[in-house]
C-alpha atoms as a PDB file:
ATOM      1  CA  UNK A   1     -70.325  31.636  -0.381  1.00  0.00           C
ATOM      2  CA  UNK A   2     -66.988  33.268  -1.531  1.00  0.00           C
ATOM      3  CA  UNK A   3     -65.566  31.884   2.335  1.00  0.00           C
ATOM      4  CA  UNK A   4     -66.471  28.557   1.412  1.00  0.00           C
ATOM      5  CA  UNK A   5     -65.658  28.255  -2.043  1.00  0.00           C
ATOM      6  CA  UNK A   6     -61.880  29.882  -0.438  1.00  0.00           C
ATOM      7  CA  UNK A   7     -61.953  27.244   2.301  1.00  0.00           C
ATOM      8  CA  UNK A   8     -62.702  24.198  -0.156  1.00  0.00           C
ATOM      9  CA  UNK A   9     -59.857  25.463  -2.333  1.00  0.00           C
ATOM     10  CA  UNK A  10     -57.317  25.582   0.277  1.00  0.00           C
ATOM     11  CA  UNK A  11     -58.312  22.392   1.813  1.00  0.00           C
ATOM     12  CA  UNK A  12     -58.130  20.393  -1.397  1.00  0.00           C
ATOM     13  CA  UNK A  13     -54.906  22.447  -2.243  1.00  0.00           C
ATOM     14  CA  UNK A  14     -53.623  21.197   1.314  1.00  0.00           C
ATOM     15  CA  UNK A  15     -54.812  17.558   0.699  1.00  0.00           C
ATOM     16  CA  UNK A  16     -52.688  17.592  -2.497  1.00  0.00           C
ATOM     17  CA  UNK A  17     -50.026  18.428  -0.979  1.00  0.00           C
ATOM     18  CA  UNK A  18     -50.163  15.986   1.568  1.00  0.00           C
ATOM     19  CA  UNK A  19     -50.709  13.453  -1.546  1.00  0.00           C
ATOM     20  CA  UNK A  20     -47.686  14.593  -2.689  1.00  0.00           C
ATOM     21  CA  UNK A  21     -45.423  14.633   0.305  1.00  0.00           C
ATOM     22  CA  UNK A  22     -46.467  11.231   1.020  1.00  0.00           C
ATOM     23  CA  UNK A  23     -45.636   9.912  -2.356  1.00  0.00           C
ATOM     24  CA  UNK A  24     -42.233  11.152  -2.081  1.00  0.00           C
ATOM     25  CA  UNK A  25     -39.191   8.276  -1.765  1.00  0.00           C
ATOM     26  CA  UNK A  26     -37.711   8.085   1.478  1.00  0.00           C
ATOM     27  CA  UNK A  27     -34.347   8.257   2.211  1.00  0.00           C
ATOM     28  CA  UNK A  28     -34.876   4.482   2.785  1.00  0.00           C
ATOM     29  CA  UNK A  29     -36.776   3.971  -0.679  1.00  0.00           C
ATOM     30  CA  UNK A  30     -33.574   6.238  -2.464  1.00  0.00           C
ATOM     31  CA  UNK A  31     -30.906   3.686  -0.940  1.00  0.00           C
ATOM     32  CA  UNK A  32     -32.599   0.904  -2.746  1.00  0.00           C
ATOM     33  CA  UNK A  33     -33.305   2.568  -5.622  1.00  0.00           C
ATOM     34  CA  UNK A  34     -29.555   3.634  -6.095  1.00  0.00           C
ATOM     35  CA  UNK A  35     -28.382   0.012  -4.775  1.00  0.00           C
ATOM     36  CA  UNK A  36     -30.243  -1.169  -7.994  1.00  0.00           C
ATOM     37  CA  UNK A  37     -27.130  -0.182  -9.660  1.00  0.00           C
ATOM     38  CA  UNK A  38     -24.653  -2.925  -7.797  1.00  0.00           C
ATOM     39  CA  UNK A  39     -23.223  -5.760  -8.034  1.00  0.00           C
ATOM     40  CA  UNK A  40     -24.569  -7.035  -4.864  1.00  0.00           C
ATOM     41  CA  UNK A  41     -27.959  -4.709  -3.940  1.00  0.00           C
ATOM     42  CA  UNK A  42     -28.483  -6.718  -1.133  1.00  0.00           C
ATOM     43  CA  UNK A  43     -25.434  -5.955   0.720  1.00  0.00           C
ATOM     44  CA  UNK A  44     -25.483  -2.439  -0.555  1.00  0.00           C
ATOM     45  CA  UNK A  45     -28.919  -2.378   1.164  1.00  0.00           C
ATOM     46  CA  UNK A  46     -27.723  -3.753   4.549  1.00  0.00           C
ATOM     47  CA  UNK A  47     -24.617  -1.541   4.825  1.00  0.00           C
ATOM     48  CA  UNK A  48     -26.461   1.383   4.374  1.00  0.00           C
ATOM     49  CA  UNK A  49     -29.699   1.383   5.471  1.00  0.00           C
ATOM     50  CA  UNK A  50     -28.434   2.509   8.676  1.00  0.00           C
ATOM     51  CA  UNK A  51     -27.141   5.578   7.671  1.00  0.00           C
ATOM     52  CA  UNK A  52     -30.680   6.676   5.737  1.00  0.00           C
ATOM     53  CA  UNK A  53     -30.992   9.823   8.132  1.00  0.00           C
ATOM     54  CA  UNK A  54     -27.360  11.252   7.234  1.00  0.00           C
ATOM     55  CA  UNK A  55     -27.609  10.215   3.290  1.00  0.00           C
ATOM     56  CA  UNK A  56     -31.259  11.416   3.088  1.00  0.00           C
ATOM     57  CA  UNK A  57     -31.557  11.489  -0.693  1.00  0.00           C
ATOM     58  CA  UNK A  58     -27.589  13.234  -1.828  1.00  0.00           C
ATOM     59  CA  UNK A  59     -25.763  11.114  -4.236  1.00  0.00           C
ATOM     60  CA  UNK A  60     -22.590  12.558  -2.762  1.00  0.00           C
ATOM     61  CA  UNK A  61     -23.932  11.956   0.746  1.00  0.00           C
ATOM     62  CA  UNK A  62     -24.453   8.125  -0.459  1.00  0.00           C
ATOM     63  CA  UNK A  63     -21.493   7.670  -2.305  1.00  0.00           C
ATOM     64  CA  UNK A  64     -19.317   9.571   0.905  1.00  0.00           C
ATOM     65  CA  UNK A  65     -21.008   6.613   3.148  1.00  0.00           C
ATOM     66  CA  UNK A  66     -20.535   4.046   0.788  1.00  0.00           C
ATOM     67  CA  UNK A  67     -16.598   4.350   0.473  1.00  0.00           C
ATOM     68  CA  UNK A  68     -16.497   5.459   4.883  1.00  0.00           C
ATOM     69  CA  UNK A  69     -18.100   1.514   5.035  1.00  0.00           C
ATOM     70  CA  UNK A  70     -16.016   0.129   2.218  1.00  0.00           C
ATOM     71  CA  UNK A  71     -13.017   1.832   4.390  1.00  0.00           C
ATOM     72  CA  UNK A  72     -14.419   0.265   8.027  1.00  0.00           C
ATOM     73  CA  UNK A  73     -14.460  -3.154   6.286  1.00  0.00           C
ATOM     74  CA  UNK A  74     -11.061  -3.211   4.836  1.00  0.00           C
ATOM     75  CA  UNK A  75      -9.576  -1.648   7.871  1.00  0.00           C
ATOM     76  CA  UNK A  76     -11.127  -4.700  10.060  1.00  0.00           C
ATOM     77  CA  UNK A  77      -9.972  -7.455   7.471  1.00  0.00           C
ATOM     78  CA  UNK A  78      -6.241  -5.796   7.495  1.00  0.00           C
ATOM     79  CA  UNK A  79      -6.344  -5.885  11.417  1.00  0.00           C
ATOM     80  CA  UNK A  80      -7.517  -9.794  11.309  1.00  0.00           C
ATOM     81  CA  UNK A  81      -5.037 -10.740   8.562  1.00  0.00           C
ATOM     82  CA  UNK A  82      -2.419  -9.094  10.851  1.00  0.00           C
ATOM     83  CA  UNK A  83      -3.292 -11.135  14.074  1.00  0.00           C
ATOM     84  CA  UNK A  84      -3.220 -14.371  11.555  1.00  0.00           C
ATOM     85  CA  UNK A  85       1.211 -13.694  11.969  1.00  0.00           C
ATOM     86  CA  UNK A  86       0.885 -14.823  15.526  1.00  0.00           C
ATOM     87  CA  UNK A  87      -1.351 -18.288  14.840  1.00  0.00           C
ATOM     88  CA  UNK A  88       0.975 -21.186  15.600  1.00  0.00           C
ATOM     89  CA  UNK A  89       1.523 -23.843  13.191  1.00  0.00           C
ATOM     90  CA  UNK A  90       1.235 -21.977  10.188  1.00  0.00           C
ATOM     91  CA  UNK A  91       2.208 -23.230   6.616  1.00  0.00           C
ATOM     92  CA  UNK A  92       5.144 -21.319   5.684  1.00  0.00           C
ATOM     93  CA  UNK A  93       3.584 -20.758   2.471  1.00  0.00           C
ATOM     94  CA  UNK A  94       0.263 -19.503   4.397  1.00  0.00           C
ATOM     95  CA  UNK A  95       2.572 -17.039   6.533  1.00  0.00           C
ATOM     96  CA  UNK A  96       3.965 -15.719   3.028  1.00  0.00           C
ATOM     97  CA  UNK A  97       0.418 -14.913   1.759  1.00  0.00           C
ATOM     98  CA  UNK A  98      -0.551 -13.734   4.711  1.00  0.00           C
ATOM     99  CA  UNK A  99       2.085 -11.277   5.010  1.00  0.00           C
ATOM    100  CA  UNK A 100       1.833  -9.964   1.196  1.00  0.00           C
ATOM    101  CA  UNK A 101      -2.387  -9.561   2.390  1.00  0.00           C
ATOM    102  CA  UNK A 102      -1.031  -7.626   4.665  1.00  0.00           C
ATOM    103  CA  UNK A 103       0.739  -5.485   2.556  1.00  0.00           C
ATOM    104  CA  UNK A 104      -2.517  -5.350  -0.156  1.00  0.00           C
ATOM    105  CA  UNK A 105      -5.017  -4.877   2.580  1.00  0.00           C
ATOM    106  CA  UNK A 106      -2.392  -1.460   3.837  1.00  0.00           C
ATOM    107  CA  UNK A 107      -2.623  -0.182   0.263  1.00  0.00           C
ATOM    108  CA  UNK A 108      -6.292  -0.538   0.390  1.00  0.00           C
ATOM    109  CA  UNK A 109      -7.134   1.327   3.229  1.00  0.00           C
ATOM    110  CA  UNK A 110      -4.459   4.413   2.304  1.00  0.00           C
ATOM    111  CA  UNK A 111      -6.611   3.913  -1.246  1.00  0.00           C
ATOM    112  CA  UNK A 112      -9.870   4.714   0.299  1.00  0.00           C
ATOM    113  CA  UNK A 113      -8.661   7.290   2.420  1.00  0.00           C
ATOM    114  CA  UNK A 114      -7.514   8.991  -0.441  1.00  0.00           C
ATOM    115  CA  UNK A 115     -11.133   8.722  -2.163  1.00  0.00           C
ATOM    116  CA  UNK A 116     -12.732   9.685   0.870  1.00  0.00           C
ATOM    117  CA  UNK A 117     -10.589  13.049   1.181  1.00  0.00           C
ATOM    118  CA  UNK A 118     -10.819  13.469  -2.342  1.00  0.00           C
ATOM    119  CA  UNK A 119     -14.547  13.140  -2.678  1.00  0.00           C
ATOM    120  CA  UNK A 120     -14.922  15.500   0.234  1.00  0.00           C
ATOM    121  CA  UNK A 121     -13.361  18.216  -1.595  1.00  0.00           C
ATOM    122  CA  UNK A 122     -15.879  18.017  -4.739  1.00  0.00           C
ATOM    123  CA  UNK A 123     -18.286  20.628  -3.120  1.00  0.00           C
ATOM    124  CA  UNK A 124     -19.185  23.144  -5.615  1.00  0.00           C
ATOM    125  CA  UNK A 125     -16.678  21.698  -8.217  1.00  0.00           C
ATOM    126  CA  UNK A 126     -17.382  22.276 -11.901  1.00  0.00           C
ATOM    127  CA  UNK A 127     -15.665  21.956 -15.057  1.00  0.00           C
ATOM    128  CA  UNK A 128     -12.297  19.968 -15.453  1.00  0.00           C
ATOM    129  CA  UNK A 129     -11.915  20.650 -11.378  1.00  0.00           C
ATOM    130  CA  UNK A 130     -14.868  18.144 -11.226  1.00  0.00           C
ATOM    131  CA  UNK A 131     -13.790  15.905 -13.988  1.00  0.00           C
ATOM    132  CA  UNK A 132     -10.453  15.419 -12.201  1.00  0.00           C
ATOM    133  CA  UNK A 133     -11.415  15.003  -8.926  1.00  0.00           C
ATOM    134  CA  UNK A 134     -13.821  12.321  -8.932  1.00  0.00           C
ATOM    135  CA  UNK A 135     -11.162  10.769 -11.795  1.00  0.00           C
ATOM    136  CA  UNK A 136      -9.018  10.478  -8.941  1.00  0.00           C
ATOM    137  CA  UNK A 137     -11.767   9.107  -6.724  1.00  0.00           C
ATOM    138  CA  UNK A 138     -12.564   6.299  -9.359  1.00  0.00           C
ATOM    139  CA  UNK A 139      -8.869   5.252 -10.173  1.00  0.00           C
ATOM    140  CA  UNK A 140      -8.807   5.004  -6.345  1.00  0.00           C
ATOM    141  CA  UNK A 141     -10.989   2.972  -5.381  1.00  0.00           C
ATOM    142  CA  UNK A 142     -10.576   1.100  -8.038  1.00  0.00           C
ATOM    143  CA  UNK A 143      -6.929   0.231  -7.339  1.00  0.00           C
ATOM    144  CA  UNK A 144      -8.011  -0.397  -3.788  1.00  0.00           C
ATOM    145  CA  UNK A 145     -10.472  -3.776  -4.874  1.00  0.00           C
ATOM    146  CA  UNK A 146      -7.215  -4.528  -6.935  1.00  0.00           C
ATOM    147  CA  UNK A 147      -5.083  -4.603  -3.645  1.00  0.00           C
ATOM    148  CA  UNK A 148      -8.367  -6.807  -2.395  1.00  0.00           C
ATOM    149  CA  UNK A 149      -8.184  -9.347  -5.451  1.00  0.00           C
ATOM    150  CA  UNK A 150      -4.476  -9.177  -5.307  1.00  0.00           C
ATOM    151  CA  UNK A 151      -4.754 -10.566  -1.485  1.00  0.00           C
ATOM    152  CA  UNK A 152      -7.290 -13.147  -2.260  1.00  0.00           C
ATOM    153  CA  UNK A 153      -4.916 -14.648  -5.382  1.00  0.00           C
ATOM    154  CA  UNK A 154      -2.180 -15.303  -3.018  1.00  0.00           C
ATOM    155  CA  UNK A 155      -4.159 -17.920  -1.406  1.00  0.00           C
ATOM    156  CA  UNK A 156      -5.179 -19.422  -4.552  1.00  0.00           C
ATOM    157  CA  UNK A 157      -4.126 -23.598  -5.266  1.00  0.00           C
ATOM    158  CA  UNK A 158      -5.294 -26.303  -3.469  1.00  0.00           C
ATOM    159  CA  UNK A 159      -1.629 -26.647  -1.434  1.00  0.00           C
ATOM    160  CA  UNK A 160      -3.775 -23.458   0.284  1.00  0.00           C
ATOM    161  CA  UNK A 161      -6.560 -24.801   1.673  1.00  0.00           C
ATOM    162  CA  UNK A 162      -7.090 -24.518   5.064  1.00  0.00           C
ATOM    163  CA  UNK A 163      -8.269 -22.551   7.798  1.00  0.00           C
ATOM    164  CA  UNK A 164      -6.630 -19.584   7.132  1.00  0.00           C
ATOM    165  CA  UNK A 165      -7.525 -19.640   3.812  1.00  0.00           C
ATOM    166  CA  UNK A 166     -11.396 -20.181   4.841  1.00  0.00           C
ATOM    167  CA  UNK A 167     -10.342 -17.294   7.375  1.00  0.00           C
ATOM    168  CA  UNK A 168      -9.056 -14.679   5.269  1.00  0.00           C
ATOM    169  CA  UNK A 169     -11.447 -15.321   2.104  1.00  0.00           C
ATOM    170  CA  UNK A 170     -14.435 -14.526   4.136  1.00  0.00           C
ATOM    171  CA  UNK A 171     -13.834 -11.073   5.555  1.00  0.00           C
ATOM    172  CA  UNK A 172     -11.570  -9.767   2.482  1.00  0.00           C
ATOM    173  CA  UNK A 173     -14.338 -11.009  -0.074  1.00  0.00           C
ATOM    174  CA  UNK A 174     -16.475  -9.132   2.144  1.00  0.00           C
ATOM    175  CA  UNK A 175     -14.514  -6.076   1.783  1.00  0.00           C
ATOM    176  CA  UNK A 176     -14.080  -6.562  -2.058  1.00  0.00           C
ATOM    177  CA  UNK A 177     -17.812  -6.916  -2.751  1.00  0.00           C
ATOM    178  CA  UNK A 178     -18.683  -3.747  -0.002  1.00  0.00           C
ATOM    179  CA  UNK A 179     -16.146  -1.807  -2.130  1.00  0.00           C
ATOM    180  CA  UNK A 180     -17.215  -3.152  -5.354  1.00  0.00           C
ATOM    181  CA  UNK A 181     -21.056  -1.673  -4.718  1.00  0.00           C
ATOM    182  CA  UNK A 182     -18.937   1.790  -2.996  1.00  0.00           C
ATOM    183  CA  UNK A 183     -17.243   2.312  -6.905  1.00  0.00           C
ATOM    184  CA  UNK A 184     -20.492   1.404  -8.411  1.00  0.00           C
ATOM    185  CA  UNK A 185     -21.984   4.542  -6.765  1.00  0.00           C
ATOM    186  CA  UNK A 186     -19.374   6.753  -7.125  1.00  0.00           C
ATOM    187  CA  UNK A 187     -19.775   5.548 -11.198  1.00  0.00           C
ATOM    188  CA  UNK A 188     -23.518   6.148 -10.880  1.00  0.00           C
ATOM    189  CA  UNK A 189     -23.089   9.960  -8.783  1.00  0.00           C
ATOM    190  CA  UNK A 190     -20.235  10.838 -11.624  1.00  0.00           C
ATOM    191  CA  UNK A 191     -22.219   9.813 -14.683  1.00  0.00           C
ATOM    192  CA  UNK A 192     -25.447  12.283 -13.148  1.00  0.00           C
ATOM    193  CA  UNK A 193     -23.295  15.184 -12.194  1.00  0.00           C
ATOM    194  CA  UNK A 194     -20.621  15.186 -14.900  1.00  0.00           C
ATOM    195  CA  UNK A 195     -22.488  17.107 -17.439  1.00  0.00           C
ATOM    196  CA  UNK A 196     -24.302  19.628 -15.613  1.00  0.00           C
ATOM    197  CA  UNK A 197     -20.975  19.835 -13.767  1.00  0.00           C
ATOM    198  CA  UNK A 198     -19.607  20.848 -17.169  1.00  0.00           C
ATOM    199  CA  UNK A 199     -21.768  23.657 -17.609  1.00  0.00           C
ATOM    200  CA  UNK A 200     -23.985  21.532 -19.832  1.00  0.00           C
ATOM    201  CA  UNK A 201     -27.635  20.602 -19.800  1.00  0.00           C
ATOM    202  CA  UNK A 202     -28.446  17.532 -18.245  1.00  0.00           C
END
């Protein structure tokens, strides 16, 4: 009788477990959680759903992937913008923009570089160590959608439009809005960590 009544126990005790494990989010289910707090979920979704396995469920995993796909998308915009100096026929003042984008799109990739780097080094960081680090991370990235915007106004007016315009617009708002959601979860891992990084309760 005492067997059984042992057996029953650890069965149910290993059924609740189960119950529990398979309640748990998935690294899947965390990425959409955290997207919630975007601009554009959807896209934050997409960009990162692929890297679920890597992220699992670290805010500092998510946030690291989030600025390494912000970086891949501004990188590919600043290499298309720079073939866009060899397109014939160009309006002078469409090869003037073009070249400052070029300039804006350079100082966003060094930007989110820097973040990248400087989020890497957070590790165990506590105290002021942690309050200036991910500072730096923030004013960063968000000088780096600045550089973004900055590209985009010099293809504002109507004298603009055009295929290049069209052209650029697409893949740099693309970057913008990537790096946009990238800041909003560095925000979101800063604002959970920041206290109990202080030495205070959460």
């Amino acid at each position: 009788m005492a067997r059984l009544l042992l057996s029953l126990l650890v069965l149910s005790f290993a059924m609740s477990m189960a119950g529990i494990a398979g309640s748990a989010s998935s690294p899947r289910d965390f990425i959409k959680a955290s997207c919630k707090a975007t601009r554009y979920p959807d896209l934050c979704v997409q960009c990162l759903s692929g890297y679920a396995n890597a992220i699992q469920q670290n805010e500092q995993h998510l946030a690291l992937t989030a600025l390494s796909v912000s970086l891949a998308r501004a990188r590919s915009a600043a290499a298309f913008v720079t073939k866009l100096t060899k397109v014939r026929r160009i309006k002078p003042r469409e090869n003037q923009a073009v070249k400052d984008c070029i300039e804006n799109m350079g100082d966003s990739v060094d930007r989110l570089s820097q973040s990248i780097t400087e989020l890497g080094h957070l590790g165990q960081a506590v105290g002021q160590d942690f309050v200036r680090l991910i500072s730096n991370v923030q004013t960063w990235v968000s000088a780096a959608i600045t550089d973004q915007s900055t590209c985009l106004d010099g293809f504002a007016g109507r004298f603009m439009d055009g295929n290049v315009k069209i052209a650029v617009k697409r893949r740099v708002t693309n970057a913008a809005q990537v790096t946009s959601n990238a800041l909003a979860l560095v925000n979101h891992f800063a604002s959970r960590h920041h206290t109990s990084a202080c030495g205070e309760k959460p």
